[in-house]
PDB file of N, CA and C in Angstrom:
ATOM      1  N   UNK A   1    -186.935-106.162-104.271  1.00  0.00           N
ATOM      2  CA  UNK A   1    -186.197-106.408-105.509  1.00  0.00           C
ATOM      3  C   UNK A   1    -185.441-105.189-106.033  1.00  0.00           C
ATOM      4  N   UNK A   2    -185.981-103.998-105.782  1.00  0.00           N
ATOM      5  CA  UNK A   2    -185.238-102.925-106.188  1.00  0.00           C
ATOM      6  C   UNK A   2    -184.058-102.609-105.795  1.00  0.00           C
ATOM      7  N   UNK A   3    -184.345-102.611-103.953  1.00  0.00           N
ATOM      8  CA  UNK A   3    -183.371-102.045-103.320  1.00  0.00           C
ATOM      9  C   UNK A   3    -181.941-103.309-102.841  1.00  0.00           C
ATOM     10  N   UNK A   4    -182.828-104.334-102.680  1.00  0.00           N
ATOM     11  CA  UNK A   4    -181.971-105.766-102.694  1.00  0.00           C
ATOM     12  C   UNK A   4    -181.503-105.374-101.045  1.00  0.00           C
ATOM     13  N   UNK A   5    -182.120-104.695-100.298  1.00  0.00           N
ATOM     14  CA  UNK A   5    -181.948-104.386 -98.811  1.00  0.00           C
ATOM     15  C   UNK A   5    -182.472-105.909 -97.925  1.00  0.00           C
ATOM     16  N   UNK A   6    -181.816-106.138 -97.224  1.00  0.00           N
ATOM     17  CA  UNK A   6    -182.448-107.485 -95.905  1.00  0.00           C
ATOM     18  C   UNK A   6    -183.619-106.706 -94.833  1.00  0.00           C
ATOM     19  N   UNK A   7    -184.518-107.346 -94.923  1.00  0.00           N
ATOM     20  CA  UNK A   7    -185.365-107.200 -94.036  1.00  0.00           C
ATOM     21  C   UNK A   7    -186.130-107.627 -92.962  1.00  0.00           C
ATOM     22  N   UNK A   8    -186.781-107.089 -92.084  1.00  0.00           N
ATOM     23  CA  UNK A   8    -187.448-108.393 -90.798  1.00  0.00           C
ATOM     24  C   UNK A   8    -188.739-108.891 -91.718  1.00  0.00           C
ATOM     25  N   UNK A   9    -189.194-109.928 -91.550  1.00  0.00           N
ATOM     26  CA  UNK A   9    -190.725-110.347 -92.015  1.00  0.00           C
ATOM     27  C   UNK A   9    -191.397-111.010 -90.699  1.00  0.00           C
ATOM     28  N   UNK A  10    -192.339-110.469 -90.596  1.00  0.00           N
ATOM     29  CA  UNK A  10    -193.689-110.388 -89.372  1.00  0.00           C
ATOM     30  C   UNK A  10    -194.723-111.004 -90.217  1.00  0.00           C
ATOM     31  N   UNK A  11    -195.063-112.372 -90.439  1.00  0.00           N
ATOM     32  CA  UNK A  11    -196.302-113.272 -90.896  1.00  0.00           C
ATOM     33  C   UNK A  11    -197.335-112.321 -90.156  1.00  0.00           C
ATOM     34  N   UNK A  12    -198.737-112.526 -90.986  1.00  0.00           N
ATOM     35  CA  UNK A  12    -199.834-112.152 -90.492  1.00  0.00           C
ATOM     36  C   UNK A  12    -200.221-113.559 -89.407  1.00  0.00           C
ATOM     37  N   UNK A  13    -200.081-114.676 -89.675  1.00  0.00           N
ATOM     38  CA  UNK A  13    -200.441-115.732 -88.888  1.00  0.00           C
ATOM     39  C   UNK A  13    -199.486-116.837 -89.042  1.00  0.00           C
ATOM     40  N   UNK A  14    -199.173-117.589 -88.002  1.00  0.00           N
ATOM     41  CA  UNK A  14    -198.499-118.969 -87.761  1.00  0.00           C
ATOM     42  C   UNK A  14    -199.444-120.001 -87.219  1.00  0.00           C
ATOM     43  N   UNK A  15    -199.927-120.745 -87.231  1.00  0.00           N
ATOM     44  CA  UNK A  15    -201.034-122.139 -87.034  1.00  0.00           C
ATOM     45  C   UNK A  15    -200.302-123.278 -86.963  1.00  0.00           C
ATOM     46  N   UNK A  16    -200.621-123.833 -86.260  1.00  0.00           N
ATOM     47  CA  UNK A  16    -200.201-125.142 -85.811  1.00  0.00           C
ATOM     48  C   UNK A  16    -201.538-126.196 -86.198  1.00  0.00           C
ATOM     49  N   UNK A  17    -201.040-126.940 -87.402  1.00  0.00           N
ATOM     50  CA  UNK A  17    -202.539-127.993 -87.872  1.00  0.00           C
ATOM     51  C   UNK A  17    -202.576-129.086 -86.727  1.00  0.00           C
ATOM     52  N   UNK A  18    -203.684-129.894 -87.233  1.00  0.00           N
ATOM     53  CA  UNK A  18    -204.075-131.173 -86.159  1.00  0.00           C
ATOM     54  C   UNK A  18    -202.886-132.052 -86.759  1.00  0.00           C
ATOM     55  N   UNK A  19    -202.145-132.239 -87.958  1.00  0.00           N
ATOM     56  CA  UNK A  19    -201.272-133.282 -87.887  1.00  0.00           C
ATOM     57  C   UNK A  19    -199.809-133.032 -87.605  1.00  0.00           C
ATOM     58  N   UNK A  20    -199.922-131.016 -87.240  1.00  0.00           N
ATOM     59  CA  UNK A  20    -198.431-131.169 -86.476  1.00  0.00           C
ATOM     60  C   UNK A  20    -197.708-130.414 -87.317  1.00  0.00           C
ATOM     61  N   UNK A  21    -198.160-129.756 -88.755  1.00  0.00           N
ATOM     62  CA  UNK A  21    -197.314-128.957 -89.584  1.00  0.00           C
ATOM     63  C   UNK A  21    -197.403-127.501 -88.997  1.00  0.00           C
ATOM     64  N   UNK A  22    -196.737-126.985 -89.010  1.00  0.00           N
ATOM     65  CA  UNK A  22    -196.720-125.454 -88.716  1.00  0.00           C
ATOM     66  C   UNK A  22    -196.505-124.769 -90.126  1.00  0.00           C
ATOM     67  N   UNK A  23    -197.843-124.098 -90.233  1.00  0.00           N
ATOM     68  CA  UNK A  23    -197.991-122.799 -91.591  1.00  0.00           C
ATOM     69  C   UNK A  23    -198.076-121.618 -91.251  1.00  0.00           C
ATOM     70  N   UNK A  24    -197.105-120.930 -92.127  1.00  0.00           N
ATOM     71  CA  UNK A  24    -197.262-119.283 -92.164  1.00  0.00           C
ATOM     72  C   UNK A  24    -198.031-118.968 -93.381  1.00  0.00           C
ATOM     73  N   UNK A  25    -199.093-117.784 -92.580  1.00  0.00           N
ATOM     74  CA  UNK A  25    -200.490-117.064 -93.259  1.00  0.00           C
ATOM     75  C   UNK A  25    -200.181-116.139 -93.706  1.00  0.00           C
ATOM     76  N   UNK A  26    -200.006-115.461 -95.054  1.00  0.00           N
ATOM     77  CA  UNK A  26    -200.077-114.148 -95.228  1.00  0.00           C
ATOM     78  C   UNK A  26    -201.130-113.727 -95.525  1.00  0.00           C
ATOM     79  N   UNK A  27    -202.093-112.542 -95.453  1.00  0.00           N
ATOM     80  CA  UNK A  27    -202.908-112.068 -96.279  1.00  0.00           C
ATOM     81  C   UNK A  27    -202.409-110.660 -97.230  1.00  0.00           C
ATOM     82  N   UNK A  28    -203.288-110.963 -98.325  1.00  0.00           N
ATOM     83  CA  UNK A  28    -202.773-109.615 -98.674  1.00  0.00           C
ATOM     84  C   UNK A  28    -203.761-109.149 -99.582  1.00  0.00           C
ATOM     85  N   UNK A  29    -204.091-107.732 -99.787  1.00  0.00           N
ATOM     86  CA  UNK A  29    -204.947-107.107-100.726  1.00  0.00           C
ATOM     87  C   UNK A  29    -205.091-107.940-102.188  1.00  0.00           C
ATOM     88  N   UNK A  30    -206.038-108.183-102.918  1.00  0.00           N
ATOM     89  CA  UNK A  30    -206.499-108.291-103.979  1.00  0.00           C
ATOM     90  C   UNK A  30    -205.630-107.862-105.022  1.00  0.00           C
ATOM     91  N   UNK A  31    -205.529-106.415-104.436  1.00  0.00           N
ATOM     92  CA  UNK A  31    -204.865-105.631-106.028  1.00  0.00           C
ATOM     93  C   UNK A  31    -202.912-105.379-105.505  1.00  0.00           C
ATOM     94  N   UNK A  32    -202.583-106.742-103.950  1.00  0.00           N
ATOM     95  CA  UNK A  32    -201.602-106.686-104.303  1.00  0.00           C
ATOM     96  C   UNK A  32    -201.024-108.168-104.398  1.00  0.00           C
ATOM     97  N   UNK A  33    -201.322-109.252-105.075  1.00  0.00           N
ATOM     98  CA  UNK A  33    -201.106-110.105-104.882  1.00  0.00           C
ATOM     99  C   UNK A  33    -199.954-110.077-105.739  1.00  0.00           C
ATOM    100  N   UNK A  34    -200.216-109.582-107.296  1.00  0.00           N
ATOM    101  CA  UNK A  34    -199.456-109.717-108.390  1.00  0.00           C
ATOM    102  C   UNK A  34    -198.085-108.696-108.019  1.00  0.00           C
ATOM    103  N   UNK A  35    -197.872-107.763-106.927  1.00  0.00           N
ATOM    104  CA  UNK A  35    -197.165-107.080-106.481  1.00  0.00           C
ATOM    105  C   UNK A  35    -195.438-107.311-106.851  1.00  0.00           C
ATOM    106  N   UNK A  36    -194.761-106.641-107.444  1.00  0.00           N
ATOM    107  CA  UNK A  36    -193.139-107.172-107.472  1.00  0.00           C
ATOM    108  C   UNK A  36    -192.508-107.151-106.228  1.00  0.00           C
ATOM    109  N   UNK A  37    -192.354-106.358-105.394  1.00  0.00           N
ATOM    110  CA  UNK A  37    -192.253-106.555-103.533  1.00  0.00           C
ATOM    111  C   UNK A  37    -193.216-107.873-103.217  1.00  0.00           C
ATOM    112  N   UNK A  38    -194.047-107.803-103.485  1.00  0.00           N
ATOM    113  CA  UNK A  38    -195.048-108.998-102.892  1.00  0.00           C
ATOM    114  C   UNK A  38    -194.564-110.046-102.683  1.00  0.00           C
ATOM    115  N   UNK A  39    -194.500-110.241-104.190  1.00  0.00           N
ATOM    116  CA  UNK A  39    -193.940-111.415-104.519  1.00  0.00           C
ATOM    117  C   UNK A  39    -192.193-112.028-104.140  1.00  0.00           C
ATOM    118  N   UNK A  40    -191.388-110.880-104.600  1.00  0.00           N
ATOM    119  CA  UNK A  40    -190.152-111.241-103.855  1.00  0.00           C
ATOM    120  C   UNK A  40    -190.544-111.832-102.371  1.00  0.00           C
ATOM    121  N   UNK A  41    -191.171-111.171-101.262  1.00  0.00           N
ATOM    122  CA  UNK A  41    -191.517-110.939-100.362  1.00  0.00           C
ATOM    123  C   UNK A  41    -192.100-112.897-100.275  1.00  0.00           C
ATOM    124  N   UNK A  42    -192.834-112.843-100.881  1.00  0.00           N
ATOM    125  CA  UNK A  42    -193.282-114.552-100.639  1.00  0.00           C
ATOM    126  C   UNK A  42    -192.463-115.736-101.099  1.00  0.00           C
ATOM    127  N   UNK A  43    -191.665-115.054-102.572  1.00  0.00           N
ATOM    128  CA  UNK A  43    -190.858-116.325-102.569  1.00  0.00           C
ATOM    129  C   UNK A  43    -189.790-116.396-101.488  1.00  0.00           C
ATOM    130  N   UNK A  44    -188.895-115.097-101.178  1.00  0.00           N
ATOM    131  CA  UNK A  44    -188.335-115.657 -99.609  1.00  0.00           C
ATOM    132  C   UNK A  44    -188.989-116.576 -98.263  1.00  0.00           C
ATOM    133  N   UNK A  45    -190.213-115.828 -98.496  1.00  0.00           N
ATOM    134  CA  UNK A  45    -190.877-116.801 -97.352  1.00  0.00           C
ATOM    135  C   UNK A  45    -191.167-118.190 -97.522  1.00  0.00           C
ATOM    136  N   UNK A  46    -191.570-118.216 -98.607  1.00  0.00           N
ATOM    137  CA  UNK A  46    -191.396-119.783 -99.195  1.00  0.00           C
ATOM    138  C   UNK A  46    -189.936-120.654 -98.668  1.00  0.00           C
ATOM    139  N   UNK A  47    -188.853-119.880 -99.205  1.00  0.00           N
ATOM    140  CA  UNK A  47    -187.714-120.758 -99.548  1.00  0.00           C
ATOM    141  C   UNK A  47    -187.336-121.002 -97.509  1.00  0.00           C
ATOM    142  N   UNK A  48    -188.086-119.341 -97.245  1.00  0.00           N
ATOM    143  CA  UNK A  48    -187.687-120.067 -95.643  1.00  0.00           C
ATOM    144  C   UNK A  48    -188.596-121.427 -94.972  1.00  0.00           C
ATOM    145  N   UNK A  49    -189.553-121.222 -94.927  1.00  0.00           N
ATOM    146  CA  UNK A  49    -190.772-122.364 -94.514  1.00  0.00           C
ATOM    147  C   UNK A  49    -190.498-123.752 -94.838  1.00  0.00           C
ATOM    148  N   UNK A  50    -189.707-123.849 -96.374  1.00  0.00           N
ATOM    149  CA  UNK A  50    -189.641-124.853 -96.976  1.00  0.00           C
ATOM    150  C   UNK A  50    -187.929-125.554 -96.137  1.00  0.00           C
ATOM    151  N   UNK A  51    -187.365-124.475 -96.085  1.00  0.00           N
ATOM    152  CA  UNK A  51    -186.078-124.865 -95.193  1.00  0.00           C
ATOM    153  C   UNK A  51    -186.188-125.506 -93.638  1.00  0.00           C
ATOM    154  N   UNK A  52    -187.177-124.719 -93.296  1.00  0.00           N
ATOM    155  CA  UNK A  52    -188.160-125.058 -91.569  1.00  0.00           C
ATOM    156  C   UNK A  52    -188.965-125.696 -91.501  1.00  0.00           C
ATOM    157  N   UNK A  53    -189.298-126.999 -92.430  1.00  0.00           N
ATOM    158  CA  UNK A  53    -190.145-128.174 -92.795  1.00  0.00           C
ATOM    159  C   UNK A  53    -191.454-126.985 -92.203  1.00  0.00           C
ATOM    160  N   UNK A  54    -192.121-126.009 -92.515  1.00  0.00           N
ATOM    161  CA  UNK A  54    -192.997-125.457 -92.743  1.00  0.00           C
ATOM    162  C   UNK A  54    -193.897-125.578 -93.738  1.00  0.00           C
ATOM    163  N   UNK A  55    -194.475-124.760 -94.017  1.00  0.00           N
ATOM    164  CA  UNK A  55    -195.976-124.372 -94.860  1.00  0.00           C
ATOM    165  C   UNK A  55    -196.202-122.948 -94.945  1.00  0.00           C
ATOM    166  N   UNK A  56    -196.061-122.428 -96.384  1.00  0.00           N
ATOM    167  CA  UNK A  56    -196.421-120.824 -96.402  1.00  0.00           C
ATOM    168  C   UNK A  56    -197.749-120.393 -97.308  1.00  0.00           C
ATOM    169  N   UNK A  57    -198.633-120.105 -97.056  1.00  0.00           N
ATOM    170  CA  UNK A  57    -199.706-119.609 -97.719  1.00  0.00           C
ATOM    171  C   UNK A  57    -199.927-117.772 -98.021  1.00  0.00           C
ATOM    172  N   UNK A  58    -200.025-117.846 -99.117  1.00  0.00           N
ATOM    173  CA  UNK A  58    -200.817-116.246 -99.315  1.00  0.00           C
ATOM    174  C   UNK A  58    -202.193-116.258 -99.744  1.00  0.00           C
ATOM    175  N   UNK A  59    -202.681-115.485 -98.959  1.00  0.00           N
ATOM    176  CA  UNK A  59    -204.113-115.791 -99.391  1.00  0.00           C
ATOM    177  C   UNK A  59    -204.344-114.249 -99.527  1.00  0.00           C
ATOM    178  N   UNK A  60    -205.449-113.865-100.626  1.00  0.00           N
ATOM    179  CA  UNK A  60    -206.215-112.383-101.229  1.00  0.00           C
ATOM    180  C   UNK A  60    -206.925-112.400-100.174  1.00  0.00           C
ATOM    181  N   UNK A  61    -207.278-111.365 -99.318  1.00  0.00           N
ATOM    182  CA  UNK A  61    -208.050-110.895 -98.533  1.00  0.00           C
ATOM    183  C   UNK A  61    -209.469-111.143 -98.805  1.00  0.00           C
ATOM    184  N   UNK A  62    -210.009-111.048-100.424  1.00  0.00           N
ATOM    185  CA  UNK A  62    -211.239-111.701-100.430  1.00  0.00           C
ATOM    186  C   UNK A  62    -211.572-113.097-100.102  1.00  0.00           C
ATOM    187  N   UNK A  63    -211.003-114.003-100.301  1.00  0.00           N
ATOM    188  CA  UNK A  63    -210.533-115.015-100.075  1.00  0.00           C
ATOM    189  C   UNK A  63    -211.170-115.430 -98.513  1.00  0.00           C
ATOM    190  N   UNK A  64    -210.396-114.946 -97.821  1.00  0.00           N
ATOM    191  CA  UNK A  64    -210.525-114.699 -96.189  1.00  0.00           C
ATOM    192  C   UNK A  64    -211.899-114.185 -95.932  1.00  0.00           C
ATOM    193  N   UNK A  65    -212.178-113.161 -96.792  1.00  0.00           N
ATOM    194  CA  UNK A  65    -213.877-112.573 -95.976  1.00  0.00           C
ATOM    195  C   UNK A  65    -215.078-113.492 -96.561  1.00  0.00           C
ATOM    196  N   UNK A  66    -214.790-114.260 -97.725  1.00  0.00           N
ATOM    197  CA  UNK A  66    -216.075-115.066 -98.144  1.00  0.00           C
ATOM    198  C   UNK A  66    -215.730-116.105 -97.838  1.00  0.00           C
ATOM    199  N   UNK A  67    -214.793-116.497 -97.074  1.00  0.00           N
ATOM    200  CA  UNK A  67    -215.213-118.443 -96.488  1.00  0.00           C
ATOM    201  C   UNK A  67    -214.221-118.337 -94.764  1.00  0.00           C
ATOM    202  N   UNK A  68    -214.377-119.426 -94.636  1.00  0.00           N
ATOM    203  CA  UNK A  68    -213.575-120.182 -93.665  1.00  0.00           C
ATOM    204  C   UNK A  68    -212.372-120.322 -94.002  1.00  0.00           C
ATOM    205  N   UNK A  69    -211.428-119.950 -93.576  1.00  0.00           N
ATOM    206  CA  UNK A  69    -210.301-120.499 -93.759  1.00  0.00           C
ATOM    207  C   UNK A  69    -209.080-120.829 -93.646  1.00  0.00           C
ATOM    208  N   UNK A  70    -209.121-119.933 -92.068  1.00  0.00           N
ATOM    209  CA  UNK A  70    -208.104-120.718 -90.815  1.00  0.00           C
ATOM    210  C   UNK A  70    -209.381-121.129 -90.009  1.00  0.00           C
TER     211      UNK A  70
END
């Protein structure tokens, strides 16, 4: 948001569900969810996923270490 520069984005994970949707995984620290990069950072990914009949998730890293969830 600052720099308004284009960038590459590298998902932490892509999954393919049992009914055939393909979701992109992000994880990300706790204390950066609320992040202003972060967030720019996810609503692009959103608006792409949503363009690529996709699925984008961010999930807090705690999140990930106390359950199941890919």
């Amino acid at each position: 948001p600052e720099t308004n520069v284009i960038r590459s984005y590298y998902p932490d994970f892509i999954s393919t569900l049992e009914d055939g949707t393909i979701e992109i995984v992000e994880v990300k620290g706790d204390n950066k969810i609320d992040d202003v990069v972060v967030k720019a950072k996810a609503d692009a990914a959103e608006e792409m996923a949503s363009e690529s009949r996709m699925r984008y998730r961010m999930l807090p890293s705690s999140a990930i270490m106390r359950s199941k969830v890919i």
